[in-house]
C-alpha atoms as a PDB file:
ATOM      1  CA  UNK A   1     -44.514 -51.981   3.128  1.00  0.00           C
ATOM      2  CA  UNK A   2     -41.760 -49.087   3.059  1.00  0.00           C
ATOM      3  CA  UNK A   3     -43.311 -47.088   5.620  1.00  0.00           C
ATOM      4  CA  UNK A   4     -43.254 -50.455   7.983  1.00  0.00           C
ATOM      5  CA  UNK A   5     -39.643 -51.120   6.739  1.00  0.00           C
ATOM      6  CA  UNK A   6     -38.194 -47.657   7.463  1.00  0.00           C
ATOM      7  CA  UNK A   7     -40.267 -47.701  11.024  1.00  0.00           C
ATOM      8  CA  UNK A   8     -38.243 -50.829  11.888  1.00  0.00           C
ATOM      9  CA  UNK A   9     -35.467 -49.105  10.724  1.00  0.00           C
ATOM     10  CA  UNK A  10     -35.864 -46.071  12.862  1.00  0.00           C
ATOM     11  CA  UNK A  11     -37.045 -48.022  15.576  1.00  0.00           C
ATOM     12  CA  UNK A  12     -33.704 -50.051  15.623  1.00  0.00           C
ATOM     13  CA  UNK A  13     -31.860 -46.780  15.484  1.00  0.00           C
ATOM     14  CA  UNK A  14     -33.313 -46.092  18.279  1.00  0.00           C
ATOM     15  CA  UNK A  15     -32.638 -49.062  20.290  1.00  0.00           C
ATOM     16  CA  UNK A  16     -28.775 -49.179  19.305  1.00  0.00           C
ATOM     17  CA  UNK A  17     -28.426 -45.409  20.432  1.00  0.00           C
ATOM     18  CA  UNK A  18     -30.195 -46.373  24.134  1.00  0.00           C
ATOM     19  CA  UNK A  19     -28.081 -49.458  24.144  1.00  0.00           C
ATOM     20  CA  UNK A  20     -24.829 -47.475  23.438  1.00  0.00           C
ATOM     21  CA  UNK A  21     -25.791 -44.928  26.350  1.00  0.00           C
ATOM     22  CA  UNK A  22     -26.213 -47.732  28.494  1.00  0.00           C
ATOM     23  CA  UNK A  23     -22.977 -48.696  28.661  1.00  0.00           C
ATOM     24  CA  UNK A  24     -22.997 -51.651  26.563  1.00  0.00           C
ATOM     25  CA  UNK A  25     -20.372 -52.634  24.028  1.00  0.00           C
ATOM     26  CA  UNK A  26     -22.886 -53.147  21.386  1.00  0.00           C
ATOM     27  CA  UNK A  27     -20.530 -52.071  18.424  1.00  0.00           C
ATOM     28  CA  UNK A  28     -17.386 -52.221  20.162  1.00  0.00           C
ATOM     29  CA  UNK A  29     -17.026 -55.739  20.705  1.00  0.00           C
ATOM     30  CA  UNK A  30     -13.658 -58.020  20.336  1.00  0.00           C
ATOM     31  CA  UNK A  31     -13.993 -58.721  16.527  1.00  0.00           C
ATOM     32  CA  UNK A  32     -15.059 -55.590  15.087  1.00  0.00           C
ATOM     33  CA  UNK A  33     -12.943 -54.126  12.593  1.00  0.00           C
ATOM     34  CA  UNK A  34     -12.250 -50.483  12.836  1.00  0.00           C
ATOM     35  CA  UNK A  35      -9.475 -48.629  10.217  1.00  0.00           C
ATOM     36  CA  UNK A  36      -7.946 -45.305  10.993  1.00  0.00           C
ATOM     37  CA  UNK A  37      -6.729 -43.746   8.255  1.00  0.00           C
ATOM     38  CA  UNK A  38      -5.788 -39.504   7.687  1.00  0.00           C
ATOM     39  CA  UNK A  39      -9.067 -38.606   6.212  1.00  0.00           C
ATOM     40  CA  UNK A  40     -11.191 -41.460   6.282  1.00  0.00           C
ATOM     41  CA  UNK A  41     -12.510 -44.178   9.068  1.00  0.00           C
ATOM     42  CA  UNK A  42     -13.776 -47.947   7.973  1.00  0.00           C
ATOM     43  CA  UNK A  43     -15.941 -49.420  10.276  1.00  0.00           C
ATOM     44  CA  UNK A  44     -17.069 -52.753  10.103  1.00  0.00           C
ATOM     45  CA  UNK A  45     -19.313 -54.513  12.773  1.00  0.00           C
ATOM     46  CA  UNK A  46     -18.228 -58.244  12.429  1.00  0.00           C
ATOM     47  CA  UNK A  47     -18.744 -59.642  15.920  1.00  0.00           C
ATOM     48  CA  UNK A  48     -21.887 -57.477  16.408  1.00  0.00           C
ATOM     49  CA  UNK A  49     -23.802 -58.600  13.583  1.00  0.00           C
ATOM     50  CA  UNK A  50     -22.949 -61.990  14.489  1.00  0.00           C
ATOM     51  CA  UNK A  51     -24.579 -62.061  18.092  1.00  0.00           C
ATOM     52  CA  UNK A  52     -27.405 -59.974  16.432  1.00  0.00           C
ATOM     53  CA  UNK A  53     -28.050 -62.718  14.010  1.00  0.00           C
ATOM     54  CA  UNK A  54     -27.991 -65.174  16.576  1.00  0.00           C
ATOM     55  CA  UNK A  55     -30.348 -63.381  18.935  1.00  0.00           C
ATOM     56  CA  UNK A  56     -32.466 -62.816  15.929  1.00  0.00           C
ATOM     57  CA  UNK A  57     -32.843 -65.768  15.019  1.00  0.00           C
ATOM     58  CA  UNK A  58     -33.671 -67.237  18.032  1.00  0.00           C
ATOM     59  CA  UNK A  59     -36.318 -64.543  19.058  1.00  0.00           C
ATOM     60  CA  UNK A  60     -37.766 -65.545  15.735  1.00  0.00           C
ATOM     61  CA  UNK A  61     -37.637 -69.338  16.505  1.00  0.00           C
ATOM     62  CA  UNK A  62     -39.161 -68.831  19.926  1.00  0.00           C
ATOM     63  CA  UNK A  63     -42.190 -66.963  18.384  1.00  0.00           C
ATOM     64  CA  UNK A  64     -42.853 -69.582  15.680  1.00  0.00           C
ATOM     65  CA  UNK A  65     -42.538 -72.154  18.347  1.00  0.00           C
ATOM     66  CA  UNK A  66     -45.409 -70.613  20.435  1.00  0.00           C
ATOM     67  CA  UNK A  67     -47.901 -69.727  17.827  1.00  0.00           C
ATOM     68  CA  UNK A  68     -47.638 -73.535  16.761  1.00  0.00           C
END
């Protein structure tokens, strides 16, 4: 079960580093909160995980609807 979980993991790495060389503003979108301070940054994807949960979620609904 861990070695599937961190495969998923990595494999989602992956896919957000291809995504970001693409040109997409995965991570940068309106709604993510970044904070610049002297020696430390706080990043905090709000708007991203949102349309990640909703694409999720749907992907998800779509497969349980077709193995019905």
């Amino acid at each position: 079960m861990l070695v599937l979980l961190g495969g998923t993991i990595v494999i989602a790495g992956v896919v957000l580093i291809l995504l970001g060389r693409a040109n997409l503003p995965v991570g940068r979108l309106p709604g993510d909160m970044v904070y610049r301070g002297k020696n430390s940054t706080f990043y905090f994807p709000l708007a991203t995980s949102i349309v990640i949960s909703v694409v999720l979620s749907v992907l998800l609904y779509l497969i349980a609807w077709i193995r019905r």
